[in-house]
Protein backbone atom coordinates (compact mmCIF):
# COMPACT_ATOMS: atom_id res chain seq x y z
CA UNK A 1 0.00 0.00 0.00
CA UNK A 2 1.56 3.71 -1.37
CA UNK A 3 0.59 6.93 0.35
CA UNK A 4 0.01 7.59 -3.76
CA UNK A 5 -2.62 5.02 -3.65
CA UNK A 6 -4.65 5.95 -0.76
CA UNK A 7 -4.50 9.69 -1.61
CA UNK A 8 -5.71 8.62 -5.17
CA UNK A 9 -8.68 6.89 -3.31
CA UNK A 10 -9.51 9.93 -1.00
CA UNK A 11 -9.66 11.65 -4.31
CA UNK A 12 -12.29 9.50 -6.03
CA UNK A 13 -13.99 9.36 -2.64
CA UNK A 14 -14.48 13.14 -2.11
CA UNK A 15 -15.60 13.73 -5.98
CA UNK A 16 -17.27 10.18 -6.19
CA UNK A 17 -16.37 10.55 -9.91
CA UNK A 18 -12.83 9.04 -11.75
CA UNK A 19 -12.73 11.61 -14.25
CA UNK A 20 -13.02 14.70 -11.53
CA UNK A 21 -10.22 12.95 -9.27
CA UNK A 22 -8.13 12.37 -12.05
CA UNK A 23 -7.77 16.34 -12.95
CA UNK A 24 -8.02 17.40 -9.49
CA UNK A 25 -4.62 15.15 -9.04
CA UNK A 26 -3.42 15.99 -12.42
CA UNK A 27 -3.28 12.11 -13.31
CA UNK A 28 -4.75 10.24 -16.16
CA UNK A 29 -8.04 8.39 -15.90
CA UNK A 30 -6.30 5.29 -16.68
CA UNK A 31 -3.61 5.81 -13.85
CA UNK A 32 -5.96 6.91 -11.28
CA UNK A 33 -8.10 3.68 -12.15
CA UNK A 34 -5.00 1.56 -11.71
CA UNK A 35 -3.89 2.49 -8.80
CA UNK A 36 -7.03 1.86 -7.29
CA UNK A 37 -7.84 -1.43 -8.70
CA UNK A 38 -3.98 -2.34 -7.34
CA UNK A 39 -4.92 -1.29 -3.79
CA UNK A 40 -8.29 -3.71 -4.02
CA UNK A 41 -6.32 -6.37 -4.84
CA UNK A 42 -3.49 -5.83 -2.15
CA UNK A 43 -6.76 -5.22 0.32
CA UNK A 44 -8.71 -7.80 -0.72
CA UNK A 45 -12.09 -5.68 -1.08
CA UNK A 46 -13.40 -3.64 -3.32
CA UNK A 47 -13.83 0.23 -2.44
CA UNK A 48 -16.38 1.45 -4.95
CA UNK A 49 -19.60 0.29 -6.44
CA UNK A 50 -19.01 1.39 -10.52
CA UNK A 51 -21.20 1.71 -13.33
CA UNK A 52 -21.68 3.75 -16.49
CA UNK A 53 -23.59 6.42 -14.90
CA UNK A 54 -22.18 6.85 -11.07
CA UNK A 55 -19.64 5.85 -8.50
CA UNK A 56 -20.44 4.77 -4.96
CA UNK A 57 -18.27 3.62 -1.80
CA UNK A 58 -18.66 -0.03 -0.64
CA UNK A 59 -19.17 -0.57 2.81
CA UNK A 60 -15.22 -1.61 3.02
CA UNK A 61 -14.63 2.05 0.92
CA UNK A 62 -16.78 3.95 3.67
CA UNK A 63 -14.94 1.90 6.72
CA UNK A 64 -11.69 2.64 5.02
CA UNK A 65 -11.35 6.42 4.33
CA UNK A 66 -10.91 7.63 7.65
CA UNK A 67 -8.06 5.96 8.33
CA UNK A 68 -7.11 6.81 4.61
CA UNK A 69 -7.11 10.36 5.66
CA UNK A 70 -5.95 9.84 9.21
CA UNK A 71 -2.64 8.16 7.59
CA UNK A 72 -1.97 11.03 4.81
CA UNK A 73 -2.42 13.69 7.80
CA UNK A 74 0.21 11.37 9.58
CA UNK A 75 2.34 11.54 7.01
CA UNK A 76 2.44 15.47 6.42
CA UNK A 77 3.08 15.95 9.81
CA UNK A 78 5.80 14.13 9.86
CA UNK A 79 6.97 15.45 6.50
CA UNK A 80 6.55 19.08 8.21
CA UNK A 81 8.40 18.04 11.66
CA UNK A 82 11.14 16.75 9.27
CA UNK A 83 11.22 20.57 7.46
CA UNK A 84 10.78 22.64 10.55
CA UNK A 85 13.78 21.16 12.22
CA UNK A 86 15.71 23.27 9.13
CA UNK A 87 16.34 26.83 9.48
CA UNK A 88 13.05 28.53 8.85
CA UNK A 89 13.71 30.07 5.01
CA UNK A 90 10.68 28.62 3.36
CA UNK A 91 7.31 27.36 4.09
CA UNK A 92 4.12 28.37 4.53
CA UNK A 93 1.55 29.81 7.64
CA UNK A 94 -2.10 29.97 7.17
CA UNK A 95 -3.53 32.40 9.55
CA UNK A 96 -7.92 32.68 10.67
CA UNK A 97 -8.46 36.33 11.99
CA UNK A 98 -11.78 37.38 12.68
CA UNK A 99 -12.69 41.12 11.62
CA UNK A 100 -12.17 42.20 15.41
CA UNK A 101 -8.76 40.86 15.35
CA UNK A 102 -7.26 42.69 12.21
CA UNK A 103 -5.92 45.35 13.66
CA UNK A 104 -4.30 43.77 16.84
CA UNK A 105 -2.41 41.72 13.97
CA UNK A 106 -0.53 44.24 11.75
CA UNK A 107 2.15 45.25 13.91
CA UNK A 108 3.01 41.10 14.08
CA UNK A 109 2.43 40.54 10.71
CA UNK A 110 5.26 43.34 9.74
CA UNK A 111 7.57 42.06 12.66
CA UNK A 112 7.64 38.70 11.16
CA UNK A 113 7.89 39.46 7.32
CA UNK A 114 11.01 41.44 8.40
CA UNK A 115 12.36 38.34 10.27
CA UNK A 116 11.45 35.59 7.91
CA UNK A 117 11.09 37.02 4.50
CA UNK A 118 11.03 33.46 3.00
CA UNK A 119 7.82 32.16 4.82
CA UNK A 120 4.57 32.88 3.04
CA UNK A 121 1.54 34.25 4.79
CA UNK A 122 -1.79 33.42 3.84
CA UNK A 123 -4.10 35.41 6.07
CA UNK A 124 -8.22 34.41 5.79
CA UNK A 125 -10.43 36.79 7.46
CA UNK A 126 -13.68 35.13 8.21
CA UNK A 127 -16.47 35.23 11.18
CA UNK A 128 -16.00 32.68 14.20
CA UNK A 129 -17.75 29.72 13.22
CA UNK A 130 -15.84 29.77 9.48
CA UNK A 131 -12.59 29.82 11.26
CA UNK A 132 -13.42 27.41 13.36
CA UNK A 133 -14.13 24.92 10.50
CA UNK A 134 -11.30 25.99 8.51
CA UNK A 135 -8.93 25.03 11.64
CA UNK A 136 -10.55 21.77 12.11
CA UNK A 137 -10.12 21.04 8.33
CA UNK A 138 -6.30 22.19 8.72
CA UNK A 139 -7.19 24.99 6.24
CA UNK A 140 -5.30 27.05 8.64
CA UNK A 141 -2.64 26.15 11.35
CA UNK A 142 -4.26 28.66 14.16
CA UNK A 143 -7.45 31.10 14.21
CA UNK A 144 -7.29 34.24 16.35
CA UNK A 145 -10.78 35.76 17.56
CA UNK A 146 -12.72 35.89 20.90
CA UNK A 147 -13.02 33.08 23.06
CA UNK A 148 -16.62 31.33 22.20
CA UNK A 149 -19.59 31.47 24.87
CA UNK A 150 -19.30 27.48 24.34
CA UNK A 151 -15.99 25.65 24.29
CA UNK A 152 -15.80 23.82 20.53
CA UNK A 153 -14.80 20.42 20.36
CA UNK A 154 -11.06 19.75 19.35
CA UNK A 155 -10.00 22.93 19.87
CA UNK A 156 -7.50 25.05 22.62
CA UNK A 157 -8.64 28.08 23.16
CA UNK A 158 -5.49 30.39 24.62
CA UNK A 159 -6.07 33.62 25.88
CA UNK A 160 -3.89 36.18 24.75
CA UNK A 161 -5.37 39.47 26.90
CA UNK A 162 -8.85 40.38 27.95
CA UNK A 163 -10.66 42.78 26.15
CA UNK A 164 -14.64 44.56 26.70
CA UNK A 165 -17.58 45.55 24.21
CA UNK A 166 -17.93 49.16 23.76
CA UNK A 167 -19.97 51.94 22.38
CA UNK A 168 -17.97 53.00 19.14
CA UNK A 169 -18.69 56.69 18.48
CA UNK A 170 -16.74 59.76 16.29
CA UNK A 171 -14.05 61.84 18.18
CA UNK A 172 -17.33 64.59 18.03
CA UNK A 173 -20.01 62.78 19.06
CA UNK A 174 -21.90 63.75 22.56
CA UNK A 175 -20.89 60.33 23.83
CA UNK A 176 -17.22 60.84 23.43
CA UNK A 177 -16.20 62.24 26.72
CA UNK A 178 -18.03 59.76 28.42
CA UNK A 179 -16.68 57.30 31.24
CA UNK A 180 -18.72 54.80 30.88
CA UNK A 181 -22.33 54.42 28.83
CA UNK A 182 -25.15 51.47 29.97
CA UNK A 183 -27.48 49.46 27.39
CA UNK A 184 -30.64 51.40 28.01
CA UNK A 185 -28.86 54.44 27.31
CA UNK A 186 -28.23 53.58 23.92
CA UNK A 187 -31.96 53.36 22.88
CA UNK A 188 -31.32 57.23 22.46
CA UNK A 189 -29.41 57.08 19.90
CA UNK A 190 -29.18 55.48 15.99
CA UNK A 191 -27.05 52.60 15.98
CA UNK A 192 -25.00 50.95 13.27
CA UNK A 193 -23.82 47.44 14.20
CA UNK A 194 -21.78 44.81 13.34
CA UNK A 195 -24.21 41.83 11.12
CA UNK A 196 -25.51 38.92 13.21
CA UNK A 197 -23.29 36.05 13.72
CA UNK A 198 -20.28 38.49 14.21
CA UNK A 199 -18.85 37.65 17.69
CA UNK A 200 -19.64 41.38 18.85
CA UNK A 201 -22.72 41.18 17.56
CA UNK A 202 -23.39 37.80 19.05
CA UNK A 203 -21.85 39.09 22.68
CA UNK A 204 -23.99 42.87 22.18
CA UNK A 205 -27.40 40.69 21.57
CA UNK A 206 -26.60 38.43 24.50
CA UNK A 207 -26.38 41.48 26.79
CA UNK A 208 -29.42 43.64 25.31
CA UNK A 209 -31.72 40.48 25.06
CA UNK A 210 -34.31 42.60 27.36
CA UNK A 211 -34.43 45.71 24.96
CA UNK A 212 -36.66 45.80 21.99
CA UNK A 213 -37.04 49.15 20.99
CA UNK A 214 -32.89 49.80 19.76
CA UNK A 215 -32.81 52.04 16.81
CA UNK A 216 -30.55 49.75 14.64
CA UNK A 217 -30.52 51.55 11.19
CA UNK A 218 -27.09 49.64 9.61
CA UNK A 219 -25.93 46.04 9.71
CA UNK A 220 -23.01 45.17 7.98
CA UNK A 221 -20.45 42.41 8.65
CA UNK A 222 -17.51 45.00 6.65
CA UNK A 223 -16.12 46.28 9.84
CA UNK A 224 -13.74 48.78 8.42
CA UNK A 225 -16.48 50.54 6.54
CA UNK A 226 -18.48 50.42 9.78
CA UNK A 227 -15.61 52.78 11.00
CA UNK A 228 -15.75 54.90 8.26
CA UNK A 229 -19.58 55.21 8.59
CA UNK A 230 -19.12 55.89 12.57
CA UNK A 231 -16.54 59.13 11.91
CA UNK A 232 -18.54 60.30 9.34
CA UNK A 233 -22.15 60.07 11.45
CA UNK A 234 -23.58 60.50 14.40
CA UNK A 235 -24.35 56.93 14.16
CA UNK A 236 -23.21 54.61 17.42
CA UNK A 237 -22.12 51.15 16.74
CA UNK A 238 -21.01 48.44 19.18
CA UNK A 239 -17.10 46.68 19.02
CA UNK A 240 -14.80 45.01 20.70
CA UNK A 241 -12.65 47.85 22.03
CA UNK A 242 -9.71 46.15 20.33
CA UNK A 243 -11.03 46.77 16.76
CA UNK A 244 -10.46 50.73 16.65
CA UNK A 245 -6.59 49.92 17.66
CA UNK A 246 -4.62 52.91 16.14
CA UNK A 247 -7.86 53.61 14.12
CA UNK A 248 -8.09 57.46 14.32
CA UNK A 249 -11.39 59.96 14.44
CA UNK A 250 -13.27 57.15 16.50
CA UNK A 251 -13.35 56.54 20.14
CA UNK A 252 -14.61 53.64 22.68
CA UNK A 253 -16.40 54.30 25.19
CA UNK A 254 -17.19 50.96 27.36
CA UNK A 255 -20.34 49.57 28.17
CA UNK A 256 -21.64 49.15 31.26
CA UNK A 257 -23.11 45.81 32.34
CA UNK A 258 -22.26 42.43 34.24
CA UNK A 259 -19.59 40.13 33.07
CA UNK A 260 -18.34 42.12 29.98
CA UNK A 261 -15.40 40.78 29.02
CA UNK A 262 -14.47 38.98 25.95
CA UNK A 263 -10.95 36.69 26.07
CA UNK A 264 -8.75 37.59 23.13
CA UNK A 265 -7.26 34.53 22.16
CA UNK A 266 -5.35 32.19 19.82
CA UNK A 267 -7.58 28.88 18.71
CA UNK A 268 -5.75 25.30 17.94
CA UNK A 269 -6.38 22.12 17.35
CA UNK A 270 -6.16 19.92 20.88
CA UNK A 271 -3.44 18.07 20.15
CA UNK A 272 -2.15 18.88 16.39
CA UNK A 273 1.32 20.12 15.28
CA UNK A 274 2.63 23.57 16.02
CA UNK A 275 5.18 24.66 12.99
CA UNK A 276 7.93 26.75 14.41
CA UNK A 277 6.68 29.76 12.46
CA UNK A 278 3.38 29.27 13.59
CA UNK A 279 5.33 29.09 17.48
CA UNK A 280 7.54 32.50 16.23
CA UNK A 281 4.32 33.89 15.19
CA UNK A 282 2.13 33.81 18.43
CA UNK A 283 5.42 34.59 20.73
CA UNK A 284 5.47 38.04 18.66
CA UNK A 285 2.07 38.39 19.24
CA UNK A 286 2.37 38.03 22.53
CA UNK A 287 4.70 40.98 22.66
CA UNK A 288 3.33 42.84 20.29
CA UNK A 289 2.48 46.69 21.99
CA UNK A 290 -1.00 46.25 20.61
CA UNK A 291 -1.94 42.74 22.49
CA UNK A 292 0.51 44.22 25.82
CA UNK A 293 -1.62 47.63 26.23
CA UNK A 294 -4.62 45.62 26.65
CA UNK A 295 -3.22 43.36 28.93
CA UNK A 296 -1.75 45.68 30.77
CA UNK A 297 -5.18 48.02 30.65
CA UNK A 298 -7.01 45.08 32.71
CA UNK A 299 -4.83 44.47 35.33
């Protein structure tokens, strides 16, 4: 049995069509079909039900591509352990940052494209629950965002600094010089919020579950044009403080009500490999002024 073999049979498996696998691997039909008939015989069982019009997955095929995909994620692990124990001059890190999150992240992402010019960064900005799939599926090696009212299975949730929901208003607005504002007092005014199913958004309808009558006139889930709508306006919207980091004309003033906190932190998969750039990443992070000034602002 060849790791070529069983990643030719996840292939078929996924598209449940020879022809699709075949250019998705960039093999020939004939190949792909060989390959596979060559692991049924070493098997002893066939792994697909074939006729002129579909494909299917026996009962062995079904029982067998788990571990199929268990052994090629085995495998690239190890193939990555093997590369990371080499200087770090190439590779790749695959980064989930929720909209809150983006600008916490530039003054990292510069550090490290100064240190390690040779690693590529792929960085996916997406709500919670996409990230969270994406870093189950290994689309990316760590997700940062909020921690989740519920803890998600298979993943680590580490806190990086602790952070509140505030009332996001222009430098000019009446609310600016104010300490502290509560939920009712925001019925006064027109609000433009983050869309449902943002984590603010999420955390702000948790808290205001008891008020109907908020005068939400703007949903979006584009949270830099939010900003640009807030300075402009005398709209309000609600945001992690965190989001207006070194975003000028707009200030945060913090909402007042029980247990307002939300966790900034770094998501992983319990148990998965860490690449060393991934390591170098969260370490400068860590230290970044952005993530320290809000640590420091809690304690």
């Amino acid at each position: 049995m060849e790791l070529r073999q069983l990643k030719y049979f996840i292939g078929t498996a996924e598209t449940l069509s020879f022809s699709e696998a075949a250019r998705n691997l960039n093999v020939t039909q004939s190949t792909l079909s060989q390959q596979i008939k060559q692991l049924e015989n070493e098997i002893g069982a066939q792994l697909f039900h074939r006729s002129s019009h579909s494909v299917a997955l026996t009962e062995a095929g079904s029982e067998m591509l788990p571990y199929a995909r268990q052994t090629i994620e085995s495998a690239e692990m190890c193939m990555n352990r093997i590369a990371d124990i080499n200087d770090i001059n190439a590779g790749t890190l695959n980064i989930g940052v929720t909209y809150s999150f983006a600008p916490i992240l530039t003054e990292s992402l510069l550090a490290f494209r100064r240190q390690y010019p040779g690693i590529k960064l792929n960085i996916f900005y997406r709500p919670m629950a996409e990230l969270m799939e994406m870093l189950r599926s290994r689309c990316v090696d760590f997700a940062l965002a909020f921690k989740p009212s519920v803890a998600i299975d298979g993943v680590e949730s580490h806190i990086l600094f602790q952070n509140y929901l505030a009332a996001i208003v222009s430098q000019d607005h009446p609310l600016a010089e104010s300490q502290s504002v509560t939920l009712d007092e925001l019925r006064r005014y027109n609000l433009a919020l983050p869309a449902q199913g943002l984590q603010a958004r999420n955390a702000f309808d948790r808290a205001a579950a008891g008020i109907s009558d908020l005068k939400i006139r703007v949903e979006m889930n584009e949270v830099n044009i939010l900003l640009k709508i807030i300075r402009q306006s005398s709209l309000v919207s609600v945001l992690a403080e965190a989001t207006i980091h070194n975003e000028p004309g707009v200030k945060a003033i913090p909402l007042s009500f029980p247990d307002n906190e939300m966790a900034g932190c770094v998501h992983t998969l319990k148990d998965g490999y860490r690449k060393k750039s991934m390591a170098i990443f969260i370490k400068l992070l860590s230290e970044s002024v952005a993530v320290s000034e809000r640590r420091n602002a809690w304690l």
